[in-house]
Every structure is written in structure tokens, then in C-alpha cells.
C-alpha atoms as a PDB file:
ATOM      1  CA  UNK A   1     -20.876 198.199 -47.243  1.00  0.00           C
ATOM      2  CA  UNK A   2     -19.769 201.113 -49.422  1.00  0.00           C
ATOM      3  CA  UNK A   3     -16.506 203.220 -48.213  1.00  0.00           C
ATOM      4  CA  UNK A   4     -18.914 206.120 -47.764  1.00  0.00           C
ATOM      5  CA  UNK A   5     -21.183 204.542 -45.549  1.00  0.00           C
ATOM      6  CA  UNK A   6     -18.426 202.619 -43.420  1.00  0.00           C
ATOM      7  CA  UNK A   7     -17.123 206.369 -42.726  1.00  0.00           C
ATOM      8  CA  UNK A   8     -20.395 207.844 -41.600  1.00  0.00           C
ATOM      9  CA  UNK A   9     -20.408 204.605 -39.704  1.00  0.00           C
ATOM     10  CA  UNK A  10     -17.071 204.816 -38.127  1.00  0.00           C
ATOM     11  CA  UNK A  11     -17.877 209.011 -37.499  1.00  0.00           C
ATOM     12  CA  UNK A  12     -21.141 208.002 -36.127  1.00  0.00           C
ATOM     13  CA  UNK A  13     -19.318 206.013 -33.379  1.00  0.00           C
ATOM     14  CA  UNK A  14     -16.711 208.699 -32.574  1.00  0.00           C
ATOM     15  CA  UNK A  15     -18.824 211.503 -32.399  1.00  0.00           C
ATOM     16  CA  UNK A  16     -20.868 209.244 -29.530  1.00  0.00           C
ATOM     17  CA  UNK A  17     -17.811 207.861 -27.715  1.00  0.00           C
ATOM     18  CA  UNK A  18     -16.987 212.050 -27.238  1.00  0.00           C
ATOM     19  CA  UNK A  19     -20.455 212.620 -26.215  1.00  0.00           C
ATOM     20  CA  UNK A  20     -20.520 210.217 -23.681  1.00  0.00           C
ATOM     21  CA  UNK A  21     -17.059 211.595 -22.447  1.00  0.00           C
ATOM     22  CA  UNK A  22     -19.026 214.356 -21.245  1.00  0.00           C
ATOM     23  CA  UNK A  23     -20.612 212.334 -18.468  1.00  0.00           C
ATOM     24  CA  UNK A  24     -16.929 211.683 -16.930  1.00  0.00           C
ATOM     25  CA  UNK A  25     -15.739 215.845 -17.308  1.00  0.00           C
ATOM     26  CA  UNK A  26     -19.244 216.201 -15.465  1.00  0.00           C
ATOM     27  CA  UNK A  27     -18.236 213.793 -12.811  1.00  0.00           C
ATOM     28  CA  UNK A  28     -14.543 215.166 -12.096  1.00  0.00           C
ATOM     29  CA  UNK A  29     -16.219 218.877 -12.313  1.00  0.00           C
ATOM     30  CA  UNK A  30     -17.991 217.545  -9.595  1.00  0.00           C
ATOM     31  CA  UNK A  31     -15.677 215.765  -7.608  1.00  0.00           C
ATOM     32  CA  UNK A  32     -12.000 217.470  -8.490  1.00  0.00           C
ATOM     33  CA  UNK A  33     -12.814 220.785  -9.661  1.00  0.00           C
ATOM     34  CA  UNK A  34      -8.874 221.585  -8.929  1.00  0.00           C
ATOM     35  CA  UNK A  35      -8.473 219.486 -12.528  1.00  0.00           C
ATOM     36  CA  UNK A  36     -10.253 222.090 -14.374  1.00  0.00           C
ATOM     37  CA  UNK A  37      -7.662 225.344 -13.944  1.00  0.00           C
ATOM     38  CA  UNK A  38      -8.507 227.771 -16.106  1.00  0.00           C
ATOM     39  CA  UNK A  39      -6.511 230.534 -18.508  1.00  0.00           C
ATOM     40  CA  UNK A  40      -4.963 232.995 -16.088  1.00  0.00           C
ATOM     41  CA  UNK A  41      -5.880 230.986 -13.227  1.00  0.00           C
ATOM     42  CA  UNK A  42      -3.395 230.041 -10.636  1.00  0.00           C
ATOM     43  CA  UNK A  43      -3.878 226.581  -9.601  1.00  0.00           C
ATOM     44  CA  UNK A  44      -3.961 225.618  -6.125  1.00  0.00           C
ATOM     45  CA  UNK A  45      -3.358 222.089  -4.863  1.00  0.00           C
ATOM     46  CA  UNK A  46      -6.536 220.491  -2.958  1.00  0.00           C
ATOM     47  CA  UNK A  47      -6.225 220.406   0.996  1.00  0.00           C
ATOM     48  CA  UNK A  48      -6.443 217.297   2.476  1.00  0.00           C
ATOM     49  CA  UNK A  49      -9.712 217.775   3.264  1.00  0.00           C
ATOM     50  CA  UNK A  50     -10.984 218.114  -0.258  1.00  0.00           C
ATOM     51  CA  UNK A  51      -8.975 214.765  -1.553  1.00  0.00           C
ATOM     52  CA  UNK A  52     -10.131 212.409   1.373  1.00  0.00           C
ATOM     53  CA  UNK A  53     -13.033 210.137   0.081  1.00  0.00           C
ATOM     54  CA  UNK A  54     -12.368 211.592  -3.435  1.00  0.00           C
ATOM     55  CA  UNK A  55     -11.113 209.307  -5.016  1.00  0.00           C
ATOM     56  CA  UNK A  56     -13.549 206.071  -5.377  1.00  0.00           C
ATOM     57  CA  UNK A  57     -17.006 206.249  -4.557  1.00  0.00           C
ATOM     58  CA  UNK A  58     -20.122 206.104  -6.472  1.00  0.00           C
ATOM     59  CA  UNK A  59     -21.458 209.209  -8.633  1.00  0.00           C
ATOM     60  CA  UNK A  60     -24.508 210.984  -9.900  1.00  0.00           C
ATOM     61  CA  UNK A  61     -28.122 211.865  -9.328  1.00  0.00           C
ATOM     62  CA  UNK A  62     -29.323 208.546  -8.356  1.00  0.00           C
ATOM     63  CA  UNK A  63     -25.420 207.557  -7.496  1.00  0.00           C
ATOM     64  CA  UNK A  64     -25.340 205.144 -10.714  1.00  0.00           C
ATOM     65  CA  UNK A  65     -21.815 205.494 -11.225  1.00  0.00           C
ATOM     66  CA  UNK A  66     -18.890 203.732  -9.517  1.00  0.00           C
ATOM     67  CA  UNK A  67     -16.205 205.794  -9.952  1.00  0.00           C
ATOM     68  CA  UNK A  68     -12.269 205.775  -9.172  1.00  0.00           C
ATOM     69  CA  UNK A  69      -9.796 208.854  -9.956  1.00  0.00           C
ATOM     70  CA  UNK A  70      -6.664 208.205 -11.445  1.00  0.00           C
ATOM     71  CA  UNK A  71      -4.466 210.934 -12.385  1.00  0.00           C
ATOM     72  CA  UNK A  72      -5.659 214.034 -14.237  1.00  0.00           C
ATOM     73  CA  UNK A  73      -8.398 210.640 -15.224  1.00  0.00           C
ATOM     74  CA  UNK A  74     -11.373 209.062 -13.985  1.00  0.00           C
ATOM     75  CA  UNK A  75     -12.715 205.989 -14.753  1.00  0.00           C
ATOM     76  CA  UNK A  76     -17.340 205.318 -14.424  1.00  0.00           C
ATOM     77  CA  UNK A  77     -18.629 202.029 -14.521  1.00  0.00           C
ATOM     78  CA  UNK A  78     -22.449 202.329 -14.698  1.00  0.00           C
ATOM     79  CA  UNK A  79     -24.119 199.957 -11.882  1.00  0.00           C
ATOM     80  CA  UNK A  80     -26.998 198.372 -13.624  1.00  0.00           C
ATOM     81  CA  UNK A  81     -25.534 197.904 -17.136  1.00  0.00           C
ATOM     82  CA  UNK A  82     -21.649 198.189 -16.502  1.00  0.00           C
ATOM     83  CA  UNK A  83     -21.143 200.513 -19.223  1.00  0.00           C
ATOM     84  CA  UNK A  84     -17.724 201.673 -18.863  1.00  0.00           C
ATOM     85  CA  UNK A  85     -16.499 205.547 -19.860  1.00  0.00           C
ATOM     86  CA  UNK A  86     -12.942 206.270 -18.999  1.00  0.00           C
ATOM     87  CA  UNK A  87     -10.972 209.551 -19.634  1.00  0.00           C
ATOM     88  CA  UNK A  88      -7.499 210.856 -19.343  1.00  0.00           C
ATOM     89  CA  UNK A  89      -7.409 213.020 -21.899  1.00  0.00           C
ATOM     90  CA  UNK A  90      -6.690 217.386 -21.669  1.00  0.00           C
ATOM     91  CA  UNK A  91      -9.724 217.718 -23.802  1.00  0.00           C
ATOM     92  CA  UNK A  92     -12.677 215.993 -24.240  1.00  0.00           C
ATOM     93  CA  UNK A  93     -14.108 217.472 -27.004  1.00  0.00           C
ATOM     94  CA  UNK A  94     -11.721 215.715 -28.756  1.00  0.00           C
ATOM     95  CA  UNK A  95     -11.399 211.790 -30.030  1.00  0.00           C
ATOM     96  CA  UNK A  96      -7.876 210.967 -29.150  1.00  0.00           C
ATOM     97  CA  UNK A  97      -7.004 207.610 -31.128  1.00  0.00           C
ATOM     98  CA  UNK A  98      -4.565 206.716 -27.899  1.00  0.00           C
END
């Protein structure tokens, strides 16, 4: 394999691993919307109310996702195939090698 084509490979890969990132931001939009504060918004910690049962559970139109919140993170672990997407990072547009 050519250097060329091993780097549209390896982009190839990373531009997917972002896109599926998306599923998780669209999960914790769902389920934490306090993570998501936004420029000139004054963040306001989640009641009680709004954390309890928020932090594992299962996710999603047909509720395919497991999911458990960690942090500013969330980790989905698709039921049928097990696919795993997990994100921590500020900003998922972005691959972050760590």
C-alpha cells in the first residue's frame, strides 16, 4: 500500500470515528442538556430531580443504546451488535488522538 493511499485510509477512519461521535453529543443533548452551556450563558447546576435516573439507562428511538454518564462523558454500547462509542472530549467535531 502506497503512503498516499494508507493516508486516505487512515483519514477515512477518523473522519468516521467523529461522525459516529455525533450519536453520543445526541444522547447527552438528550439526557444532560446542563453539559452543553453555551457563550454568554450562565450555567446552572441540574436539580436533583433532573440527575436521578440520569445516569445509566438505555437510549434512543428504539432504546438501542445502553448508556452510562461519566463526567462531562458518556459512554453507548449498542445492544444488538455491542458497538461501543465513548466521548469525553469539549468538542466533538474534533479527533482528539488522547
Amino acid at each position: 500500500m502506497d503512503l498516499a493511499l494508507s493516508q486516505k485510509a487512515v483519514h477515512n477512519l477518523s473522519k468516521e470515528f467523529v461522525e459516529r461521535q455525533q450519536i453520543v453529543k445526541s444522547a447527552l443533548m438528550e439526557l444532560r442538556p446542563d453539559f452543553f452551556v453555551r457563550p454568554g450563558q450562565v450555567y446552572q447546576h441540574p436539580t436533583k430531580e433532573q440527575l436521578k435516573g440520569k445516569f445509566t439507562g438505555k437510549w434512543g428511538i428504539n432504546q438501542e443504546w445502553k448508556y452510562k454518564v461519566h463526567g462531562q462523558g458518556c459512554k453507548l454500547i449498542h445492544i444488538d451488535t455491542l458497538e461501543p462509542i465513548e466521548w469525553d472530549s469539549p468538542e466533538v467535531n474534533r479527533f482528539d488522538p488522547s
